[in-house]
C-alpha atoms as a PDB file:
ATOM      1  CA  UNK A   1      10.768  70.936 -25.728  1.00  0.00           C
ATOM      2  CA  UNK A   2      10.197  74.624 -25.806  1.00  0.00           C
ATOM      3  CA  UNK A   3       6.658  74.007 -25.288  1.00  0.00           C
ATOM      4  CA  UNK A   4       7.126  71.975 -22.657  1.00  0.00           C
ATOM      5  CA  UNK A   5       9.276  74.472 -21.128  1.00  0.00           C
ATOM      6  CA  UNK A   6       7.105  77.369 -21.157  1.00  0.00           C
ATOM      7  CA  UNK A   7       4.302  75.810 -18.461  1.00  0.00           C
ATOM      8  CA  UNK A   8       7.200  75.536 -16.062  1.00  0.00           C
ATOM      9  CA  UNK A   9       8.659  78.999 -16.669  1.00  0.00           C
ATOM     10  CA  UNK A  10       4.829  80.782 -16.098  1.00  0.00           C
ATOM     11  CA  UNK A  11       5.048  78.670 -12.613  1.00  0.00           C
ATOM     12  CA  UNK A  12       8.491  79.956 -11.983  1.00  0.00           C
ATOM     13  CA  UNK A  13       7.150  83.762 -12.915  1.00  0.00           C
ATOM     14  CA  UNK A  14       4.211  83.216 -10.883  1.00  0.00           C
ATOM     15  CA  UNK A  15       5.738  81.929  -7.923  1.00  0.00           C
ATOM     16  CA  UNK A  16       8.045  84.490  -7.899  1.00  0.00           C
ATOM     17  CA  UNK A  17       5.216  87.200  -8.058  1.00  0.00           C
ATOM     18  CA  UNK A  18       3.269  85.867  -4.986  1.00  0.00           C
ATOM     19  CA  UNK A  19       6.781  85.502  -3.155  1.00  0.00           C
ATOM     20  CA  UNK A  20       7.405  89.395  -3.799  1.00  0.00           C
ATOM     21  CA  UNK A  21       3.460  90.458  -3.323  1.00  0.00           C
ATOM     22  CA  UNK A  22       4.184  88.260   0.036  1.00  0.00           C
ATOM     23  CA  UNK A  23       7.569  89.927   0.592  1.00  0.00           C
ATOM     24  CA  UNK A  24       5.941  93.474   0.702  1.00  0.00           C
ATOM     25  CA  UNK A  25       2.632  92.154   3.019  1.00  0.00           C
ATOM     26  CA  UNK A  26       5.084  90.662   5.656  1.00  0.00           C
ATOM     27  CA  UNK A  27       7.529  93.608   5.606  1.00  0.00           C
ATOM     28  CA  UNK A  28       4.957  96.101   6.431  1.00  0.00           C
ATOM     29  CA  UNK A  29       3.049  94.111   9.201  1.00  0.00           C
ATOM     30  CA  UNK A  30       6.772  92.615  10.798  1.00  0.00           C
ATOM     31  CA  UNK A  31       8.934  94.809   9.888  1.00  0.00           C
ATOM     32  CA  UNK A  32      12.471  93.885   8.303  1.00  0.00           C
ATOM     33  CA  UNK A  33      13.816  91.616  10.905  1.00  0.00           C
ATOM     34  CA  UNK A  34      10.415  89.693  10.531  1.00  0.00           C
ATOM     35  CA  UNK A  35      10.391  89.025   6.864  1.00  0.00           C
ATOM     36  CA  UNK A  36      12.634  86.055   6.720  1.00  0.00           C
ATOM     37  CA  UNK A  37      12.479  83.972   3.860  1.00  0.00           C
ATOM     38  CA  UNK A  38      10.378  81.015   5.670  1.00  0.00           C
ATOM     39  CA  UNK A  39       8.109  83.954   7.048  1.00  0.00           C
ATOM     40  CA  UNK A  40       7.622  85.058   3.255  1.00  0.00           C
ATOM     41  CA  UNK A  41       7.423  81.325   1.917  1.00  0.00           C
ATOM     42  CA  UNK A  42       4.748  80.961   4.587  1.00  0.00           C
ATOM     43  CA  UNK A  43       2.872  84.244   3.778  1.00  0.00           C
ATOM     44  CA  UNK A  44       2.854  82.946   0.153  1.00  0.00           C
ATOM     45  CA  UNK A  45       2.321  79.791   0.334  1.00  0.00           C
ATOM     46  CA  UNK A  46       4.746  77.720  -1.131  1.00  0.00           C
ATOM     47  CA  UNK A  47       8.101  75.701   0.684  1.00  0.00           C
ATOM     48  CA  UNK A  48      11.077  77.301   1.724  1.00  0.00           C
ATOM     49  CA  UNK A  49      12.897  75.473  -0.571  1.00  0.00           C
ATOM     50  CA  UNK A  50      10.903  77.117  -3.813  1.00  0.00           C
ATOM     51  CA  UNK A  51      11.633  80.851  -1.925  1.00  0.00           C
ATOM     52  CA  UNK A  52      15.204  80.208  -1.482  1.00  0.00           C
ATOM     53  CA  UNK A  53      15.263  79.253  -5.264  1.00  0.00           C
ATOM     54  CA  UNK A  54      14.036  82.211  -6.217  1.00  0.00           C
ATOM     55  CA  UNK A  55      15.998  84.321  -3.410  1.00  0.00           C
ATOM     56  CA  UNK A  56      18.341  82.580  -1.708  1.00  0.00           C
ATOM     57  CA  UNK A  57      19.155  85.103   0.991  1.00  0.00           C
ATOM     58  CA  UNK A  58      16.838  87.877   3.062  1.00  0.00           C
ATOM     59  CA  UNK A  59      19.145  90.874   1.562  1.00  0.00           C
ATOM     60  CA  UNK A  60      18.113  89.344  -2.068  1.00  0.00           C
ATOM     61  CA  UNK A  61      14.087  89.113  -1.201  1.00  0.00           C
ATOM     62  CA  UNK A  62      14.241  92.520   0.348  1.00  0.00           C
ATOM     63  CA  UNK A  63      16.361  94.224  -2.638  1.00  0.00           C
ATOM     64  CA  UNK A  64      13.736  92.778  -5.021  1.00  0.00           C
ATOM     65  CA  UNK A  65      10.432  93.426  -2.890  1.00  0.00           C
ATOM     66  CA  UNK A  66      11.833  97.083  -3.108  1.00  0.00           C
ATOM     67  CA  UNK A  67      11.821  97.222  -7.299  1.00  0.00           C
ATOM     68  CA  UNK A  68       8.687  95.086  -6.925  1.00  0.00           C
ATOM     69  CA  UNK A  69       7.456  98.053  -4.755  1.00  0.00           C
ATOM     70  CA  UNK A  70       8.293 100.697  -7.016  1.00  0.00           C
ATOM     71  CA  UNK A  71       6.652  99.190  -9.596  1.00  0.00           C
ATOM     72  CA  UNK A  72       3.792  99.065  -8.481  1.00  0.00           C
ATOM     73  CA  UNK A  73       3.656 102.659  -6.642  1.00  0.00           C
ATOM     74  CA  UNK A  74       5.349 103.966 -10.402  1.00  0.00           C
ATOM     75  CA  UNK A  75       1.998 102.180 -11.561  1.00  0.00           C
ATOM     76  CA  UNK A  76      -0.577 103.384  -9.677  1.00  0.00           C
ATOM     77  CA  UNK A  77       1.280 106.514 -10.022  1.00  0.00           C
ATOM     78  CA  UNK A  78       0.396 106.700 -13.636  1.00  0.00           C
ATOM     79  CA  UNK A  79      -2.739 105.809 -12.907  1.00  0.00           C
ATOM     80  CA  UNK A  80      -3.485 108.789 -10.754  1.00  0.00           C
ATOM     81  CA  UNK A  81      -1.762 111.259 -13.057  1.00  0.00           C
ATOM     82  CA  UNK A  82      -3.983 109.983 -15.659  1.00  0.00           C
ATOM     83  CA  UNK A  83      -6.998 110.625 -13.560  1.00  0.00           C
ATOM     84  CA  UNK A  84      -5.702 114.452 -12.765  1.00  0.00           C
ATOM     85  CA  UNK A  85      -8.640 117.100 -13.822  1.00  0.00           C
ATOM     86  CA  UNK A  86      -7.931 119.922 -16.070  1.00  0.00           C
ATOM     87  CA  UNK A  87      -9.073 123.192 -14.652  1.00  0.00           C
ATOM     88  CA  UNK A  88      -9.846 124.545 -11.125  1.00  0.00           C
ATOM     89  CA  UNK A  89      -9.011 122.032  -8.519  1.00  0.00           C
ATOM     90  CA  UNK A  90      -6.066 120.576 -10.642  1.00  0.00           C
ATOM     91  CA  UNK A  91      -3.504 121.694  -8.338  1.00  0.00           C
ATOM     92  CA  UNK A  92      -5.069 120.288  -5.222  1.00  0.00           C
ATOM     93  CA  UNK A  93      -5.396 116.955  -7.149  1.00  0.00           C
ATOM     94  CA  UNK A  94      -1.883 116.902  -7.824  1.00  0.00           C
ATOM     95  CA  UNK A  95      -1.036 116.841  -4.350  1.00  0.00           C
ATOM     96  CA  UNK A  96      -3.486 114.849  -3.011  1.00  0.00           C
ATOM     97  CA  UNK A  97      -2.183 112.375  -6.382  1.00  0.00           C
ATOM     98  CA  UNK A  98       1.944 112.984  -4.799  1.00  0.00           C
ATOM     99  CA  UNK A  99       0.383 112.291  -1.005  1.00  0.00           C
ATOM    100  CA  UNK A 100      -1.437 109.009  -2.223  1.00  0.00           C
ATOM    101  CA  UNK A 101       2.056 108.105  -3.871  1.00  0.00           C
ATOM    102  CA  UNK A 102       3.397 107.956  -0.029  1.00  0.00           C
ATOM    103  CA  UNK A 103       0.657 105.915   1.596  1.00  0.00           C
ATOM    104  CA  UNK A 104      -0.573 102.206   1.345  1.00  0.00           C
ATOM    105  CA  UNK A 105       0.687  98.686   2.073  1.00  0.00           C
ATOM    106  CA  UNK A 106       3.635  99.268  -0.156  1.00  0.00           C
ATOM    107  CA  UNK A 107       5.228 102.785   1.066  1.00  0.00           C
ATOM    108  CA  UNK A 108       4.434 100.853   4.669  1.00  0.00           C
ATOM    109  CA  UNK A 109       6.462  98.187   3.560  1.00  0.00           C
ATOM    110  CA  UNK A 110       9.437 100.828   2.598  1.00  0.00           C
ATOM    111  CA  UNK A 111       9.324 102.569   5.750  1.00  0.00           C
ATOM    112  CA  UNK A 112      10.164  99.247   7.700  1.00  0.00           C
ATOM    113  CA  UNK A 113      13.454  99.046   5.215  1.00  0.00           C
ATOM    114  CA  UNK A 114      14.429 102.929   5.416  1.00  0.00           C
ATOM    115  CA  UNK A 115      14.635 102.403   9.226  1.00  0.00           C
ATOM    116  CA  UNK A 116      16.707  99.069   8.670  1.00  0.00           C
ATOM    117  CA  UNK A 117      18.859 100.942   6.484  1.00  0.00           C
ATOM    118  CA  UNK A 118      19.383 103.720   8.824  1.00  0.00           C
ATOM    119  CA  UNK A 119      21.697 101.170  11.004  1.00  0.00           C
ATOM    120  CA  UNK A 120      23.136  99.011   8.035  1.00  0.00           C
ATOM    121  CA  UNK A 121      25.605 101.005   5.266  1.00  0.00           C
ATOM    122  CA  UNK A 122      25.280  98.044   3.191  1.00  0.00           C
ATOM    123  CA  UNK A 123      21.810  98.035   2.757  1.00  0.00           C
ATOM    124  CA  UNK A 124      21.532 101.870   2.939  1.00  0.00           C
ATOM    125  CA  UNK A 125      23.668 101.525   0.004  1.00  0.00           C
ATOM    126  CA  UNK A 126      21.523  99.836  -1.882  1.00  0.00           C
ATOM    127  CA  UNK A 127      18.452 100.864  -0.987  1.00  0.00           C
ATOM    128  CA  UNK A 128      19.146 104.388  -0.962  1.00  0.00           C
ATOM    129  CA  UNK A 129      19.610 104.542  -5.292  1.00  0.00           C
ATOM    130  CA  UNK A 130      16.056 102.719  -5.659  1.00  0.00           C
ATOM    131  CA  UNK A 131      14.094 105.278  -3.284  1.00  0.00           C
ATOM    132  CA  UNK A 132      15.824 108.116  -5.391  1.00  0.00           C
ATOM    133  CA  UNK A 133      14.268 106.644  -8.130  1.00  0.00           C
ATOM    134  CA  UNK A 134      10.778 107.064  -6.954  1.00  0.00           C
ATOM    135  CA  UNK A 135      11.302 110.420  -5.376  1.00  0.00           C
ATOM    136  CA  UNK A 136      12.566 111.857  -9.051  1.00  0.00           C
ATOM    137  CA  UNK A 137       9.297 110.430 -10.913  1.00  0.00           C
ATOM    138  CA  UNK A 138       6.747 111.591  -8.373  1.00  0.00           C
ATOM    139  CA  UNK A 139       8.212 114.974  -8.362  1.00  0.00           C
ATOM    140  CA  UNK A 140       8.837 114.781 -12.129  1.00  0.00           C
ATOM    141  CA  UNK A 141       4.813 113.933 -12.448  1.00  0.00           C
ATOM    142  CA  UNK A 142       4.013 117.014 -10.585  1.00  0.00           C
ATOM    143  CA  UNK A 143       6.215 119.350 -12.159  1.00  0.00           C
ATOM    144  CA  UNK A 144       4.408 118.300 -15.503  1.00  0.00           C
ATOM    145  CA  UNK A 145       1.238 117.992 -14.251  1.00  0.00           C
ATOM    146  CA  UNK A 146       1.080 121.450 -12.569  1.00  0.00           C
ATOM    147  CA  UNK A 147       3.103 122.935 -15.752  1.00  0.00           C
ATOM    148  CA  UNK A 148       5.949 124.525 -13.215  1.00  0.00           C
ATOM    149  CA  UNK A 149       8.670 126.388 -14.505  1.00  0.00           C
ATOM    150  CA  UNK A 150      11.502 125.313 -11.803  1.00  0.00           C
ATOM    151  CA  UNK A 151      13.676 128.226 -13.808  1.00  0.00           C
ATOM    152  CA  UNK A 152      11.491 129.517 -11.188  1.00  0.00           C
ATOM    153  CA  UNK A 153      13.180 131.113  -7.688  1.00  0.00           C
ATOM    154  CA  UNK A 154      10.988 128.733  -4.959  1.00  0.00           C
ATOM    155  CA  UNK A 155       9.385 126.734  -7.748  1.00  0.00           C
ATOM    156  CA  UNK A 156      11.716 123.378  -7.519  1.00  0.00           C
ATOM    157  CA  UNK A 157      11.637 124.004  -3.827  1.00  0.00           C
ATOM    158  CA  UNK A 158       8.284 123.891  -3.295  1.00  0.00           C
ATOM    159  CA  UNK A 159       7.036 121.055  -5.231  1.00  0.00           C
ATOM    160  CA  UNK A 160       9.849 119.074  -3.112  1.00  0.00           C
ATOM    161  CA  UNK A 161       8.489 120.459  -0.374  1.00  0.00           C
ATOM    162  CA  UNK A 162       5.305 118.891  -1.142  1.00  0.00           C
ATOM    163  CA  UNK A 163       6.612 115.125  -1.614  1.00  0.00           C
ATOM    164  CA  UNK A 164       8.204 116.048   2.141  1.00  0.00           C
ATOM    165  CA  UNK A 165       4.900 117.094   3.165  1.00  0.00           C
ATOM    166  CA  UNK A 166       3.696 113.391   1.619  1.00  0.00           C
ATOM    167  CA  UNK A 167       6.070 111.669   3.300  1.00  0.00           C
ATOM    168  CA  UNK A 168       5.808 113.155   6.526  1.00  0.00           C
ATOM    169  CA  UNK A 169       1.605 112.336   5.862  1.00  0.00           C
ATOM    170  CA  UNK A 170       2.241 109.022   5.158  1.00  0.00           C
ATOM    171  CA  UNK A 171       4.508 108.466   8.441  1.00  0.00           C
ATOM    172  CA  UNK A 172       1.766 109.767  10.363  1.00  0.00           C
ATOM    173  CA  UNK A 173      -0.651 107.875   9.053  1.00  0.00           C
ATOM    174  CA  UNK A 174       0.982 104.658  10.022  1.00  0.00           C
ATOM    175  CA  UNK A 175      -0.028 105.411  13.800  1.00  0.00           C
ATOM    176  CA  UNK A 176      -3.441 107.366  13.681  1.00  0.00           C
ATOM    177  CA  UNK A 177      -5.674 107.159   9.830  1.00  0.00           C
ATOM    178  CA  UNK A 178      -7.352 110.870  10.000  1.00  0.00           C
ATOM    179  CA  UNK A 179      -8.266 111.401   6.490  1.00  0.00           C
ATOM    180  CA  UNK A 180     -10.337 114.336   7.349  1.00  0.00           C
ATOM    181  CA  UNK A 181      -7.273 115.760   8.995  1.00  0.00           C
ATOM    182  CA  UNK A 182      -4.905 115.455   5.897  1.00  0.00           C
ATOM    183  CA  UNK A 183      -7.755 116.495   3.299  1.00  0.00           C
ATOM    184  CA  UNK A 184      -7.587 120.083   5.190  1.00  0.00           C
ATOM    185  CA  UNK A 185      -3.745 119.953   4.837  1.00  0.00           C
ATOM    186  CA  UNK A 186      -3.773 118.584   1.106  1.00  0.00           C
ATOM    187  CA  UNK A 187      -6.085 121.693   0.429  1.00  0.00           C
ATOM    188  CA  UNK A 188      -4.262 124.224   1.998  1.00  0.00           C
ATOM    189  CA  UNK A 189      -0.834 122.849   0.901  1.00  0.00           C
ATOM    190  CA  UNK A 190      -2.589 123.454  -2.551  1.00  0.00           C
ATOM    191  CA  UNK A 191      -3.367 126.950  -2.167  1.00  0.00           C
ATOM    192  CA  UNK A 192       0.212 127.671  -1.155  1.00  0.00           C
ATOM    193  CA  UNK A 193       1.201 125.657  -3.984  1.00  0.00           C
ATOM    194  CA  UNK A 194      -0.835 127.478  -6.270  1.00  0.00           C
ATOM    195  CA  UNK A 195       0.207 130.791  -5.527  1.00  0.00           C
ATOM    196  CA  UNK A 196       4.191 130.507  -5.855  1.00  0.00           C
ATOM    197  CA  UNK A 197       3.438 128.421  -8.932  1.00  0.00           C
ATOM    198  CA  UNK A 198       1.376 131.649  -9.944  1.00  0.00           C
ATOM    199  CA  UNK A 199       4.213 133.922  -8.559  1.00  0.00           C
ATOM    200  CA  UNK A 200       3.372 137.005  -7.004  1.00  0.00           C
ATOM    201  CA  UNK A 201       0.550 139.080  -7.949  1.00  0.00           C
ATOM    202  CA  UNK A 202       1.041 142.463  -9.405  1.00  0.00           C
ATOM    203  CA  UNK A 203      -1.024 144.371  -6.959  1.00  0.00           C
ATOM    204  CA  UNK A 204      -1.243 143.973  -3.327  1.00  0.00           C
ATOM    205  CA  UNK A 205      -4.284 141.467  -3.457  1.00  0.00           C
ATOM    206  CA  UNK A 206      -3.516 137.955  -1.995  1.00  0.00           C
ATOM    207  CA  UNK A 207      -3.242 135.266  -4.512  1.00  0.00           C
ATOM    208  CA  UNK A 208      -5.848 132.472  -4.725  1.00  0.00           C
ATOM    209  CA  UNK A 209      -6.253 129.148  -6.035  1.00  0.00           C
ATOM    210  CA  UNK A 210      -8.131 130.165  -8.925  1.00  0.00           C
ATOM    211  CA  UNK A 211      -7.243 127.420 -11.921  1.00  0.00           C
ATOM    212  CA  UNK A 212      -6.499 130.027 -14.023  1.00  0.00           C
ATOM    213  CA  UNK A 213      -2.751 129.072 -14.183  1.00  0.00           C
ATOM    214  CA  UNK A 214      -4.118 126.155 -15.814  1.00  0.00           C
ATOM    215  CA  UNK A 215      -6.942 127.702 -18.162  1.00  0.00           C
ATOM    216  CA  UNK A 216      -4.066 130.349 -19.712  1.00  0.00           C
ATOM    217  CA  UNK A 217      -1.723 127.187 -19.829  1.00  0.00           C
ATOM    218  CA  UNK A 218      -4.755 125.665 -22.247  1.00  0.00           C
ATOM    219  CA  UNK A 219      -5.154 128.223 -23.631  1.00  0.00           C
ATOM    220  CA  UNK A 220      -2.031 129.389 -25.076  1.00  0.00           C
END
């Protein structure tokens, strides 16, 4: 019986998965009043009927395309601090690591529910606890990634600053794609990164984005 039942709950799992992958596609190419559940069903290929099985109402799809959404962007996040360099250039890898964290299909997808939110308390609600939740590991990456001390005056400030500076990126980016245009910012945001993360220099000379934070981090 258990055997028997195990076929049927992979297809349940599975269906579910291509419902939320579906969920996410629809949501950034309609927006939220265009991901219905038939919309999604249709998207993913199965009946209506299976959808509303799984979710039975739009609020329910949309709740769970959002945790299927920070999943995945808490993935790839993982991914990308994994791939961080040691050394010179770390710093501007960091943030072009936090401004990829605030582009793509999914963080497309979220935009289309932050603005549905803005006009529905209930949702906002909702929504609103989730979104914290990915704000407080990307900036949590950084701050252990660059090895900031947020003890700090204008540390903690300025590594939000730079998931604002993602954000704002990834909102422009949804009308115009200039990557050659946000690799100058990403590399200047670094610099000024780098030097309050440095703090200030003990002569007059203007601070630079050296890497040697990082080499007297290894170091000691």
């Amino acid at each position: 019986m258990d055997a028997g039942r195990e076929p049927q709950q992979e297809r349940s799992r599975a269906t579910r998965a291509r419902l939320l992958d579906a969920a996410v596609c629809v949501l950034a190419e309609r927006g939220a009043a265009g991901a219905t559940v038939g919309a999604v069903a249709e998207e993913a290929g199965v009946s209506r009927g299976a959808a509303q099985h799984h979710f039975p109402t739009r609020e329910d799809l949309s709740l769970a395309a959002v945790g299927h959404m920070l999943d995945r962007r808490g993935a790839e996040l993982r991914r990308g601090a994994a791939a961080v360099p040691e050394g010179p250039g770390r710093t501007e890898a960091v943030v072009r690591m936090v401004v990829d964290a605030f582009s793509g299909v999914d963080f497309r997808a979220a935009l289309q529910l932050w603005a549905a939110a803005a006009s529905d308390p209930v949702l906002r609600e909702r929504i609103t606890p989730l979104e914290e939740r990915m704000g407080r590991e990307v900036h949590r990456t950084a701050v252990d990634l660059l090895g900031a001390d947020e003890s700090v005056p204008g540390v903690r400030e300025t590594v939000q600053a730079t998931l604002d500076l993602a954000r704002g990126l990834g909102l422009a980016n949804l009308l115009t794609d200039d990557g050659p245009r946000r690799a100058r910012i990403v590399r200047q945001w670094a610099l000024t990164l780098e030097s309050v993360l440095d703090g200030p220099p003990a002569g007059g000379d203007a601070p630079k984005a050296t890497g040697h934070r990082e080499s007297s981090r290894s170091a000691g």
